[in-house]
Protein backbone atom coordinates (compact mmCIF):
# COMPACT_ATOMS: atom_id res chain seq x y z
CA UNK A 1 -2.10 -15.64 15.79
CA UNK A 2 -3.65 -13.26 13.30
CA UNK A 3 -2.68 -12.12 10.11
CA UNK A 4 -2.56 -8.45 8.97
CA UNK A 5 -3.25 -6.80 5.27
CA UNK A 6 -1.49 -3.37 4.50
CA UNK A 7 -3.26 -1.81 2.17
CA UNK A 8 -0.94 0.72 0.65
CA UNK A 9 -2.32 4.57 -0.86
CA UNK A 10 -5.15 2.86 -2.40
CA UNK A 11 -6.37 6.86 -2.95
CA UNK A 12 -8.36 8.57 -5.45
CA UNK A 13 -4.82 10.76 -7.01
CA UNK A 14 -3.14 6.92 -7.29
CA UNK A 15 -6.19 5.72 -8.70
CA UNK A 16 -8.26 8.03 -11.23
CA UNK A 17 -6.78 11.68 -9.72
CA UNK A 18 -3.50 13.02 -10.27
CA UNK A 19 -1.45 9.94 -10.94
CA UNK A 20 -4.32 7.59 -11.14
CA UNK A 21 -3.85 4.93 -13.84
CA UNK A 22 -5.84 2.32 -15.69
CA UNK A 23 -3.77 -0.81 -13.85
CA UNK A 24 -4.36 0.97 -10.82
CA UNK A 25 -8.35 1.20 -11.72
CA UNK A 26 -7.97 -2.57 -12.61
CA UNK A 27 -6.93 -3.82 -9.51
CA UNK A 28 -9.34 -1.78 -6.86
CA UNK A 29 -11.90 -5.40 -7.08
CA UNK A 30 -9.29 -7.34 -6.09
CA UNK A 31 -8.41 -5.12 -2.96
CA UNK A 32 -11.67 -4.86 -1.70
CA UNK A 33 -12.04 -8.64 -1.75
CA UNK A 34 -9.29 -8.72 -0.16
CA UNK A 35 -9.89 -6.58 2.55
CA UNK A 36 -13.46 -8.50 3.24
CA UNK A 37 -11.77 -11.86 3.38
CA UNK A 38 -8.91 -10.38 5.94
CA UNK A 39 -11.84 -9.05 8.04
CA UNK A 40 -14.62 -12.02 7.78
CA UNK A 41 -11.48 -14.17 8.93
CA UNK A 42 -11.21 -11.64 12.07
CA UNK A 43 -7.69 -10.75 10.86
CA UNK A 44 -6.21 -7.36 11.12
CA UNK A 45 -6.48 -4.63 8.43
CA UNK A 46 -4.36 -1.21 8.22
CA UNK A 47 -3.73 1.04 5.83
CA UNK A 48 -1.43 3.69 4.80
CA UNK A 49 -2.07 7.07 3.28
CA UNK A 50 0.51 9.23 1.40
CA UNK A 51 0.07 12.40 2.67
CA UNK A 52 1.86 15.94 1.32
CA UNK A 53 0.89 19.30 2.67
CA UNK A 54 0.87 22.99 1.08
CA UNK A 55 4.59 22.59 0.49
CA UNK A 56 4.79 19.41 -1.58
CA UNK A 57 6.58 21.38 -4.44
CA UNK A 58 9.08 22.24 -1.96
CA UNK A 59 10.01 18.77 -1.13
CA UNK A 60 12.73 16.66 -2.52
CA UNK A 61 9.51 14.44 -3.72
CA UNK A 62 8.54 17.61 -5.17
CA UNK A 63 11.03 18.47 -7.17
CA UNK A 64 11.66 14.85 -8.45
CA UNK A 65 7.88 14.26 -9.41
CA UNK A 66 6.63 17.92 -9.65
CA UNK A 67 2.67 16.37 -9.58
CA UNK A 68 0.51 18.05 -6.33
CA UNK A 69 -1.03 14.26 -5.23
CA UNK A 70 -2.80 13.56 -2.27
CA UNK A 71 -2.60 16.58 -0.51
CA UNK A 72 -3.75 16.34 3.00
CA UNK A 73 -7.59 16.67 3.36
CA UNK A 74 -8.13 17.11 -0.65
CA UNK A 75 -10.64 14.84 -2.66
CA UNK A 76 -7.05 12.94 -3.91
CA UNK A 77 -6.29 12.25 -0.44
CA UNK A 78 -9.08 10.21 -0.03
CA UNK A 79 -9.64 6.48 -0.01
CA UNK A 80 -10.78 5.71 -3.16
CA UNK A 81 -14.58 4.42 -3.73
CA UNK A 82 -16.48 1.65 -1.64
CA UNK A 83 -13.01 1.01 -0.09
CA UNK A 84 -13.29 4.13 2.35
CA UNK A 85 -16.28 2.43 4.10
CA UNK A 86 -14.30 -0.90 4.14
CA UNK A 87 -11.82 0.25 6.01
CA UNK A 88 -13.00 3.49 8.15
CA UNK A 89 -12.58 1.87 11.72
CA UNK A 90 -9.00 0.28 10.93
CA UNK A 91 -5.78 1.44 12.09
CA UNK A 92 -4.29 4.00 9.40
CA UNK A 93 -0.84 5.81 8.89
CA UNK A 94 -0.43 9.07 7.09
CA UNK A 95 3.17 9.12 5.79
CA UNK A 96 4.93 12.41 3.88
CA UNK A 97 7.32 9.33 2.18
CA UNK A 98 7.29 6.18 0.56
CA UNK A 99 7.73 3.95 3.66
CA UNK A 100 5.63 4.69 7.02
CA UNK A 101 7.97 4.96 10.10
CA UNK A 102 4.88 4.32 12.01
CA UNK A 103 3.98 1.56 10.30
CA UNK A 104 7.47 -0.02 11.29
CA UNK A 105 6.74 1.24 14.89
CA UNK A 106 3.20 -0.38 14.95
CA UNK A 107 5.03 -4.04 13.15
CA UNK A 108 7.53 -3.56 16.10
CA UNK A 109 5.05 -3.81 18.94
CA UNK A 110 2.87 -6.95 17.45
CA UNK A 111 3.53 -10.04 15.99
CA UNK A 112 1.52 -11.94 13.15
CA UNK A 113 1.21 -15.49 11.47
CA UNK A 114 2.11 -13.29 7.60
CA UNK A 115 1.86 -9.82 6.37
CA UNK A 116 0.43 -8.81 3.11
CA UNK A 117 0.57 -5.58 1.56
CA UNK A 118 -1.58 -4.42 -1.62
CA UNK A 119 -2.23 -1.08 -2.82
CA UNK A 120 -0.08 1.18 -5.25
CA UNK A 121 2.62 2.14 -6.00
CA UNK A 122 3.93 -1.54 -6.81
CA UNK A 123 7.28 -0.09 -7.37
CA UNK A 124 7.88 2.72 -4.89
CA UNK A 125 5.65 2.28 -2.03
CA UNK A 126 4.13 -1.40 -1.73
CA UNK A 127 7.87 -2.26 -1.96
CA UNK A 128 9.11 0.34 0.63
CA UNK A 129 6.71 -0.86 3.11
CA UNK A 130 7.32 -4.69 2.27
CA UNK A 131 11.00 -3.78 3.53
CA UNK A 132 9.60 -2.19 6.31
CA UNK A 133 7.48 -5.27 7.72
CA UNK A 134 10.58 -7.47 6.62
CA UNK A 135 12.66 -5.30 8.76
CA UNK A 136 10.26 -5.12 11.68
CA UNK A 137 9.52 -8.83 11.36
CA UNK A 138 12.10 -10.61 10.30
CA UNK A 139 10.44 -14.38 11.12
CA UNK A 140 6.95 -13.29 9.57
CA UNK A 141 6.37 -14.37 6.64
CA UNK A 142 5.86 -11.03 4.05
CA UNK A 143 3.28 -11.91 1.37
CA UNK A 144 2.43 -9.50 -2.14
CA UNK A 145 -0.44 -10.80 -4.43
CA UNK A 146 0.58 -9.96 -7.98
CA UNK A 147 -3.31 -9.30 -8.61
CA UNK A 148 -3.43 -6.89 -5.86
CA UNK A 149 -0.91 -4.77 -6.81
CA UNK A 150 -0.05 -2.30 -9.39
CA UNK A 151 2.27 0.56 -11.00
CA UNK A 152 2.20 3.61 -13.82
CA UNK A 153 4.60 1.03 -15.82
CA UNK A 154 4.28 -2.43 -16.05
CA UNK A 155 7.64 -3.05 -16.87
CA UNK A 156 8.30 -1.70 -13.15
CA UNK A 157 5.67 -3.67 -11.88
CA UNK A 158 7.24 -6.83 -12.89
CA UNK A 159 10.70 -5.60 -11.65
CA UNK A 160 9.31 -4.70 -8.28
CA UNK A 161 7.31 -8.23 -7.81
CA UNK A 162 10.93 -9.93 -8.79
CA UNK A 163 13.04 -7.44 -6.35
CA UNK A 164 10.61 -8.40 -3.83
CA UNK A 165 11.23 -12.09 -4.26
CA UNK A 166 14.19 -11.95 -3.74
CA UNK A 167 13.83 -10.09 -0.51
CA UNK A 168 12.20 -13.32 0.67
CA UNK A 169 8.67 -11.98 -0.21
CA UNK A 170 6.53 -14.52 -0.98
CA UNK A 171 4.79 -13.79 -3.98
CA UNK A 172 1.30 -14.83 -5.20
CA UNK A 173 0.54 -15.39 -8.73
CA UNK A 174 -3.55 -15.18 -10.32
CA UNK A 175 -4.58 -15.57 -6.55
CA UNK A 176 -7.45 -12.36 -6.86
């Protein structure tokens, strides 16, 4: 049975654009190493893509963090640096929230040894979709490498790897 990686917005406004931060800069290595090991294993690699249109300031995201960010076809929107090429053929989801729906969908219809997510947001999105592939597989075991993973606020980071813990994620510790 394979395994599957979720990388999580690892674009250009979460990295060095619009909301782009220096822990999220830090971590980019250890997600493309990641991603080469998942795929020179033959294991499965998807990734999500937070996508706002035209509008965004007119959404309830919008009016809560009123910062334009990965607007659909914009440089932000993009998959930041050597990543893109990493993972141009794999299966992707565009989602207008913090969790993908179609992510759950796809988890639904496949089953796999563990699921690990990295990316960004730590805090808001890694952790929505970590409840998402808990929900969708129950019996799989969920995995989030503290190197791999990162937030605006490290104080948030921290909270997020211990809320996930105790959602039965396993967590891994200086594992990059």
């Amino acid at each position: 049975m394979k395994k599957l990686l979720v990388v999580v917005d690892m674009q250009k406004d979460f990295i060095d654009g619009a909301l782009g931060t220096l822990e999220a800069q830090q971590i980019v290595p250890a997600v493309r190493k990641r991603i080469c090991e998942y795929r020179e294993a033959g294991d499965e690699v998807v990734f999500t893509l937070d996508t706002h249109g035209s509008d965004y300031m007119d959404t309830m995201e919008g009016k809560k963090l009123p910062v334009p960010h990965c607007l659909k076809d914009s440089e932000g929107w993009k998959i930041y640096g050597k990543a893109a090429a990493l993972l141009e053929k794999c299966q992707k989801f565009e989602k207008p929230v913090f969790g993908s729906s179609a992510l759950f969908d796809y988890l639904r219809s496949a089953r796999y040894e563990s699921i690990e997510l990295c990316g960004v947001v730590s805090n808001i999105c890694v952790l929505s979709n970590a409840v998402i592939a808990r929900t969708a597989q129950p019996e799989t075991e969920i995995i989030v490498d503290a190197a791999c993973v990162a937030s605006n606020d490290p104080e948030l980071n921290s909270a997020a790897l211990a809320v996930l813990g105790s959602l039965q994620v396993t967590i891994l510790h200086n594992n990059a």
